[in-house]
PDB file of N, CA and C in Angstrom:
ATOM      1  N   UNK A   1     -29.758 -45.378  31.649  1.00  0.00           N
ATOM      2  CA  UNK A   1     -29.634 -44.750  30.352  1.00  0.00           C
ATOM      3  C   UNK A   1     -30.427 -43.442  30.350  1.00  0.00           C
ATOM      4  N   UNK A   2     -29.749 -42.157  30.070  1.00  0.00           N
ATOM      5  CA  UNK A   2     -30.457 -40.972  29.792  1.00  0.00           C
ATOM      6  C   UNK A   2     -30.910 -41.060  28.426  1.00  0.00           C
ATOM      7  N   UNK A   3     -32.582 -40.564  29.071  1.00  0.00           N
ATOM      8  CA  UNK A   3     -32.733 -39.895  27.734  1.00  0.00           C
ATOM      9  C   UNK A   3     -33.001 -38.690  26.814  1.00  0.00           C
ATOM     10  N   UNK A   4     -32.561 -38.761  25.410  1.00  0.00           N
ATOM     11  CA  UNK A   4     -32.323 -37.635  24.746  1.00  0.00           C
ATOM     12  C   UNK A   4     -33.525 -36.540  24.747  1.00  0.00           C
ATOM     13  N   UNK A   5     -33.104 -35.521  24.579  1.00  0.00           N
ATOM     14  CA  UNK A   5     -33.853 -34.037  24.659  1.00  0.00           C
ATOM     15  C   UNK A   5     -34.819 -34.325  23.187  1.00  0.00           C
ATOM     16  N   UNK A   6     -36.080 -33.841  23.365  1.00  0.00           N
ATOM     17  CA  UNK A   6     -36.963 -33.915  22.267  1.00  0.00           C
ATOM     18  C   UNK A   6     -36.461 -32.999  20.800  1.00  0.00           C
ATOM     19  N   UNK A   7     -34.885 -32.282  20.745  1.00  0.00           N
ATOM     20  CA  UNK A   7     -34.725 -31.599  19.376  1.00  0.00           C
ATOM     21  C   UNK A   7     -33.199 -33.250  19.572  1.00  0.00           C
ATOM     22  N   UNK A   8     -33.011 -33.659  20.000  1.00  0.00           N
ATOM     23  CA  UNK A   8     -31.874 -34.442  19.711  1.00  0.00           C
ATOM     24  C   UNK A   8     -32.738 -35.845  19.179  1.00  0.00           C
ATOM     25  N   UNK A   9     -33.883 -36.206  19.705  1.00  0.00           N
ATOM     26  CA  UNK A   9     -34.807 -36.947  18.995  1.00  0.00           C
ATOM     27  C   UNK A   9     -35.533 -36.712  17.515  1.00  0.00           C
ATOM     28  N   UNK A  10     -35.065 -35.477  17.125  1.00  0.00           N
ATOM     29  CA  UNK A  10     -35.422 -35.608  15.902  1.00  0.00           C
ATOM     30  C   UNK A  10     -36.824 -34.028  15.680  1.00  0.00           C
ATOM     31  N   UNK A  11     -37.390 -33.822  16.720  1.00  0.00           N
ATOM     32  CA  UNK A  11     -38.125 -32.671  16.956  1.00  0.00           C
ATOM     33  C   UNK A  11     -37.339 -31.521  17.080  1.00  0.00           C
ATOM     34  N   UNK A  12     -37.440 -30.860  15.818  1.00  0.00           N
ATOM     35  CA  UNK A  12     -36.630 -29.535  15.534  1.00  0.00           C
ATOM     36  C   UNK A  12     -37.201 -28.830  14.611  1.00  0.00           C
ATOM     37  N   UNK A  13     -36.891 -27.957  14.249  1.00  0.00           N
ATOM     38  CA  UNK A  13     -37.595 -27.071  13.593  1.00  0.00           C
ATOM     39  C   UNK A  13     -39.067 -27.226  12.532  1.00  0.00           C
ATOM     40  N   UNK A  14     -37.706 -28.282  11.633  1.00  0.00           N
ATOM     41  CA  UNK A  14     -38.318 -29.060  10.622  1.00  0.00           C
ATOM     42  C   UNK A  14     -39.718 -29.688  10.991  1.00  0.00           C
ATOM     43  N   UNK A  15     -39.265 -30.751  12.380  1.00  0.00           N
ATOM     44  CA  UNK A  15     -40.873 -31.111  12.628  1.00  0.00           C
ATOM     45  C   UNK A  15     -41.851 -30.491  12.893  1.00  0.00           C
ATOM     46  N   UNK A  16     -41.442 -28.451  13.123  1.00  0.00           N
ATOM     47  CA  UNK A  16     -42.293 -27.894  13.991  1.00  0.00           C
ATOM     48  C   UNK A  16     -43.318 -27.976  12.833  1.00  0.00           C
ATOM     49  N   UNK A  17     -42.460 -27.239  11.677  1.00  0.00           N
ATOM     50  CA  UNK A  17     -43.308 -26.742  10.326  1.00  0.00           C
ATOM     51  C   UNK A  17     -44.042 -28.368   9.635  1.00  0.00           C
ATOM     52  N   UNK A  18     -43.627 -29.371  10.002  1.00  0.00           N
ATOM     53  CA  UNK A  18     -44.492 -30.756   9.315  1.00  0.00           C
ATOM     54  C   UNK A  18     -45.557 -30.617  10.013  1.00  0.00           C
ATOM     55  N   UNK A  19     -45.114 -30.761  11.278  1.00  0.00           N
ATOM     56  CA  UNK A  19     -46.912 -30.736  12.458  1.00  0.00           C
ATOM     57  C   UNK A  19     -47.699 -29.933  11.935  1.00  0.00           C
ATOM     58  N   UNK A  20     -47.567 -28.823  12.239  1.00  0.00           N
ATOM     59  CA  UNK A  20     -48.581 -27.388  11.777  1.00  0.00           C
ATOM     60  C   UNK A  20     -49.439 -28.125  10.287  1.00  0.00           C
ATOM     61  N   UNK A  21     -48.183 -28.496   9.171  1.00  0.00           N
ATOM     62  CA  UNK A  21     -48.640 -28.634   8.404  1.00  0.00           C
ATOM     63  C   UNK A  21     -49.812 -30.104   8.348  1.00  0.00           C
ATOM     64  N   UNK A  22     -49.282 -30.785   9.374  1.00  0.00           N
ATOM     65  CA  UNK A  22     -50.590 -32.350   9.509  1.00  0.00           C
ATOM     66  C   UNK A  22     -51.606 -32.100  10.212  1.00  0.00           C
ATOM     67  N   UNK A  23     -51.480 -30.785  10.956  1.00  0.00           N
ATOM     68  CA  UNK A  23     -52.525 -30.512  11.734  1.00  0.00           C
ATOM     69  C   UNK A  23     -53.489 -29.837  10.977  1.00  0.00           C
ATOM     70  N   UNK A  24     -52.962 -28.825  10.449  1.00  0.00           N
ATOM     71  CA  UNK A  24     -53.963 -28.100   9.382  1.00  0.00           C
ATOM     72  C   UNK A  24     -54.704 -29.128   8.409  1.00  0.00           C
ATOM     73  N   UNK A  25     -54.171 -30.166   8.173  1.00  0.00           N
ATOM     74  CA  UNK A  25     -54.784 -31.056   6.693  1.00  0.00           C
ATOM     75  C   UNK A  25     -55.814 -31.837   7.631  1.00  0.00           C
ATOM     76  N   UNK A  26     -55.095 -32.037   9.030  1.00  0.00           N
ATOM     77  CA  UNK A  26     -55.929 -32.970  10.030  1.00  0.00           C
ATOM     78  C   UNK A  26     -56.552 -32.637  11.227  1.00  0.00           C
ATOM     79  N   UNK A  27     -57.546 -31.901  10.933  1.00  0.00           N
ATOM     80  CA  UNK A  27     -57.533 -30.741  12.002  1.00  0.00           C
ATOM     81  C   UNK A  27     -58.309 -31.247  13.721  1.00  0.00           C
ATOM     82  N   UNK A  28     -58.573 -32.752  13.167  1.00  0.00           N
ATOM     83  CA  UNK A  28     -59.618 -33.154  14.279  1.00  0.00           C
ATOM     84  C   UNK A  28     -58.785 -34.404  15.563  1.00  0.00           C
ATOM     85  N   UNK A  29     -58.977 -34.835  16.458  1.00  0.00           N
ATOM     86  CA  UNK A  29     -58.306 -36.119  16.806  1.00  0.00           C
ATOM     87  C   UNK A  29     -59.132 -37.197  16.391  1.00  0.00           C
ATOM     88  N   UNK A  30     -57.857 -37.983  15.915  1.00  0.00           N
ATOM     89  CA  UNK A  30     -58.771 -39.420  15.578  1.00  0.00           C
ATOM     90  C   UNK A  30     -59.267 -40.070  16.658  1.00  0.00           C
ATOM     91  N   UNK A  31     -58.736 -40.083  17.890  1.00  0.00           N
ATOM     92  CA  UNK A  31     -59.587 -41.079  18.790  1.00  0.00           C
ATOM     93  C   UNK A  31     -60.892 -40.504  19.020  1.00  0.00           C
ATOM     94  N   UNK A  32     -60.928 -39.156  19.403  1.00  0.00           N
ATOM     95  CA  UNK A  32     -62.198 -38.875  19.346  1.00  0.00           C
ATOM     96  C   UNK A  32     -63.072 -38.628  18.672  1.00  0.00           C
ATOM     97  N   UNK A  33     -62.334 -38.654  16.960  1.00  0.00           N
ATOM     98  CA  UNK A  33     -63.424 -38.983  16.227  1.00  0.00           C
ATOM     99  C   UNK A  33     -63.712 -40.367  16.227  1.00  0.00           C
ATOM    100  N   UNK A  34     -63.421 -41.520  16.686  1.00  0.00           N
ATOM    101  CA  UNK A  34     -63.750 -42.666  16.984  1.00  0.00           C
ATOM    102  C   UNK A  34     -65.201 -42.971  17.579  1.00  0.00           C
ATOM    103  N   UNK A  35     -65.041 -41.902  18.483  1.00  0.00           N
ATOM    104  CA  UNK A  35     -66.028 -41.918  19.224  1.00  0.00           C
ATOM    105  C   UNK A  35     -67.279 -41.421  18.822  1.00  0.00           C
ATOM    106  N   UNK A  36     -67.547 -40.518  18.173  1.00  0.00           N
ATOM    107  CA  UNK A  36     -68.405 -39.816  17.590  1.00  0.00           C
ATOM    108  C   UNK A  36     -68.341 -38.323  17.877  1.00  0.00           C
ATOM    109  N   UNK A  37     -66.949 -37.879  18.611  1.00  0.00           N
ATOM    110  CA  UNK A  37     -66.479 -36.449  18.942  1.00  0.00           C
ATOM    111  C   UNK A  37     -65.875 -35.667  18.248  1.00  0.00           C
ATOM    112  N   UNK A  38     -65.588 -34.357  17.873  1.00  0.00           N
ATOM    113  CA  UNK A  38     -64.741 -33.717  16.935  1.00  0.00           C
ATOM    114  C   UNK A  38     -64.406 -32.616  18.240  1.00  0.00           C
ATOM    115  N   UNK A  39     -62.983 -32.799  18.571  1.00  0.00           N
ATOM    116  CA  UNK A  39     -62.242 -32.103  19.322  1.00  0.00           C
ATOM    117  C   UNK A  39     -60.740 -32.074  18.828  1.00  0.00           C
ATOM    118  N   UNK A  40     -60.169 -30.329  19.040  1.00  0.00           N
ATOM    119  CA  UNK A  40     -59.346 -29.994  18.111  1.00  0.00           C
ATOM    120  C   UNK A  40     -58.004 -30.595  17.980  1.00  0.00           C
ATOM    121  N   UNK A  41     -57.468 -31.350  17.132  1.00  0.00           N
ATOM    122  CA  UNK A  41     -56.043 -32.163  17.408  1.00  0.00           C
ATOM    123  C   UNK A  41     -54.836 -31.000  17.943  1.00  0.00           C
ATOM    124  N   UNK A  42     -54.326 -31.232  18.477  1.00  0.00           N
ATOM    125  CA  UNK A  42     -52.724 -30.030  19.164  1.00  0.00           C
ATOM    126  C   UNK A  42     -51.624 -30.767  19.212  1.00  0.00           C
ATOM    127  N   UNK A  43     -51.894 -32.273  18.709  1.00  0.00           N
ATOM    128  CA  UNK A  43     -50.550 -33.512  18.640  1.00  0.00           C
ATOM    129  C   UNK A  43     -50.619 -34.289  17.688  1.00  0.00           C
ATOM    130  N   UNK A  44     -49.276 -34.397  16.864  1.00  0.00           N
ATOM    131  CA  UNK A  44     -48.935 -35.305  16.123  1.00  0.00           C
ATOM    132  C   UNK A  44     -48.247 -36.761  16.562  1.00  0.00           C
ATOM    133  N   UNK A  45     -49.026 -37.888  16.686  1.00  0.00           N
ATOM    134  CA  UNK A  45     -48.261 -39.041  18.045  1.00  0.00           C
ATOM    135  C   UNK A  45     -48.078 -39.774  16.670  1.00  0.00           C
ATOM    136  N   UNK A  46     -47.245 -40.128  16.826  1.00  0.00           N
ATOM    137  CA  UNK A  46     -46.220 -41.528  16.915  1.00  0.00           C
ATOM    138  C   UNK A  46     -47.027 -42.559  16.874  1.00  0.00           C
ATOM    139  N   UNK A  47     -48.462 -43.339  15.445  1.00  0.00           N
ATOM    140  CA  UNK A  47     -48.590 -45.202  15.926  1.00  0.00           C
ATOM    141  C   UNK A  47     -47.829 -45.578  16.617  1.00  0.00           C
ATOM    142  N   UNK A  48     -46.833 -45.651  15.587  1.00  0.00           N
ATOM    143  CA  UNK A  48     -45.586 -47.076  16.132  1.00  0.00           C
ATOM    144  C   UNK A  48     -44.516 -46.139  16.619  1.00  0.00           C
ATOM    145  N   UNK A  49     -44.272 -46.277  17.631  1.00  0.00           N
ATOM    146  CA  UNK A  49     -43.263 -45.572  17.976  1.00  0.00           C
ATOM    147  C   UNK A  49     -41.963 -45.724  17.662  1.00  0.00           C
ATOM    148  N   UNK A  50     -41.102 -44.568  16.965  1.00  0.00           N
ATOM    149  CA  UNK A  50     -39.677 -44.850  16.305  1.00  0.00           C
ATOM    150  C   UNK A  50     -38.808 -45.028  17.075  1.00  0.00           C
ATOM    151  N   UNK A  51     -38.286 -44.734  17.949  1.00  0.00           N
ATOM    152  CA  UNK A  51     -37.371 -44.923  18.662  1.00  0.00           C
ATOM    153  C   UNK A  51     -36.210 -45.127  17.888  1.00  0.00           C
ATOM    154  N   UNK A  52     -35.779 -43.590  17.414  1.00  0.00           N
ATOM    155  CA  UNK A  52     -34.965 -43.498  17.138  1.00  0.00           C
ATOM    156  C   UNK A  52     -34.826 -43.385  15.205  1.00  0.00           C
ATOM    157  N   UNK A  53     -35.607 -44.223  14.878  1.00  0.00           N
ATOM    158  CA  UNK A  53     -35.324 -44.625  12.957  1.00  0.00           C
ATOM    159  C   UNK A  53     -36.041 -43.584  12.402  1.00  0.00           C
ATOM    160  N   UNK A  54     -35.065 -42.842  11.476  1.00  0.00           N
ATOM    161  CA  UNK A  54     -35.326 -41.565  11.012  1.00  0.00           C
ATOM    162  C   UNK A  54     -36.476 -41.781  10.178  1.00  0.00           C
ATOM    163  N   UNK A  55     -36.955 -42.889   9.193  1.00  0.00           N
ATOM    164  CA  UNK A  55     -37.875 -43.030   8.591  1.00  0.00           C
ATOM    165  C   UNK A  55     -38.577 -43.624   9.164  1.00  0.00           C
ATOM    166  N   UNK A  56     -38.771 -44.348   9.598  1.00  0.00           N
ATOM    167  CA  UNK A  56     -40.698 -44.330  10.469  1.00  0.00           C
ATOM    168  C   UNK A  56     -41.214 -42.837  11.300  1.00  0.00           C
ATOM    169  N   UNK A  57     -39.960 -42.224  11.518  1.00  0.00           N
ATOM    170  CA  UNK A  57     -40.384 -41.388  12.071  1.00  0.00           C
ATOM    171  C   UNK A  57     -41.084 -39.814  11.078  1.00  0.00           C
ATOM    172  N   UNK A  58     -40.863 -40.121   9.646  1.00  0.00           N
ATOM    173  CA  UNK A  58     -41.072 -39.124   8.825  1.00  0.00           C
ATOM    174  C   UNK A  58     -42.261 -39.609   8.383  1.00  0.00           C
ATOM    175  N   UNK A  59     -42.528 -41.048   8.736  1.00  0.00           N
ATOM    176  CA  UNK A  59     -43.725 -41.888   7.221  1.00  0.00           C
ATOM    177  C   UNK A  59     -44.966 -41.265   8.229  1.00  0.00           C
ATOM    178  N   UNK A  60     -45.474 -40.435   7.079  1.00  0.00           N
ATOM    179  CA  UNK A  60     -46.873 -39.738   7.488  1.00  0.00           C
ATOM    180  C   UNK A  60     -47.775 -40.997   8.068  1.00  0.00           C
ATOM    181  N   UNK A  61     -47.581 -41.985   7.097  1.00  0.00           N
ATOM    182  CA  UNK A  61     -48.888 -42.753   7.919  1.00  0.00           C
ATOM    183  C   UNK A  61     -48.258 -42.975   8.865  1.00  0.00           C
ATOM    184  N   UNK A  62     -47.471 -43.369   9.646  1.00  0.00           N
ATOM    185  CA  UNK A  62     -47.282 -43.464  11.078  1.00  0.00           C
ATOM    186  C   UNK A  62     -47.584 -42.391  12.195  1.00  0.00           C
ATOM    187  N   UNK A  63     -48.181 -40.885  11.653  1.00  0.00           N
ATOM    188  CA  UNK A  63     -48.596 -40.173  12.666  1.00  0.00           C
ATOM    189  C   UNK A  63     -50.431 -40.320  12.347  1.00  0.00           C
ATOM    190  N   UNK A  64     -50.526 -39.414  13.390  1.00  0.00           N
ATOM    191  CA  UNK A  64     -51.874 -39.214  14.227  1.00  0.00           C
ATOM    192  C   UNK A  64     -52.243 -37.731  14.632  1.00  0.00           C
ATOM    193  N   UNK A  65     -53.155 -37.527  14.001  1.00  0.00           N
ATOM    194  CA  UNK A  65     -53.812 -36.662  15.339  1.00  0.00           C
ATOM    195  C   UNK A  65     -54.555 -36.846  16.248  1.00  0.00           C
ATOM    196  N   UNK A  66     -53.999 -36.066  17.219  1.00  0.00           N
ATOM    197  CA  UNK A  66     -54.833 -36.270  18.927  1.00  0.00           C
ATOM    198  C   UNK A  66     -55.046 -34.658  19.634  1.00  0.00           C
ATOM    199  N   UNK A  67     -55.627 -35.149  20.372  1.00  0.00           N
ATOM    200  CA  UNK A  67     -55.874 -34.080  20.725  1.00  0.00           C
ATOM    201  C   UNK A  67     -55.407 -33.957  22.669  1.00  0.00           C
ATOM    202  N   UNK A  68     -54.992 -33.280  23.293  1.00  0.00           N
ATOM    203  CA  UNK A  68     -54.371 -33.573  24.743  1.00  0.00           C
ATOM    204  C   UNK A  68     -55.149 -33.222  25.548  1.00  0.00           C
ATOM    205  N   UNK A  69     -54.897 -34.676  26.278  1.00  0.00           N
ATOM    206  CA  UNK A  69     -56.175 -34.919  27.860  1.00  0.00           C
ATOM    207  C   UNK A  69     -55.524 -33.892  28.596  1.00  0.00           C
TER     208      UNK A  69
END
């Protein structure tokens, strides 16, 4: 099974301008603020991963900020 290109998954424009906008409100990663770190988030991940379902994939609480190893 191939899989789909990240704008046929649902990452398109629209999500560019949501990210920016969760990043700005969320500007830190949560895991490493877990830790006791504040390093700058650059990703919006997926808790639960949608695979595919247009609404889990919009429900804010299901994202995150992180920040990339």
């Amino acid at each position: 099974m191939t899989r789909l290109s990240p704008r046929q998954r649902g990452y398109d424009s629209k999500w560019d301008r949501a990210r920016r906008a969760f990043l700005a409100a969320h500007p830190f990663c949560a895991a490493c603020e877990q830790r006791g770190k504040l390093h700058p988030a650059t990703v919006v991940d997926h808790i639960e991963p949608h695979r595919g379902d247009h609404k889990l994939f919009w429900r804010r609480s299901n994202w995150q900020p992180l920040c990339q190893p």
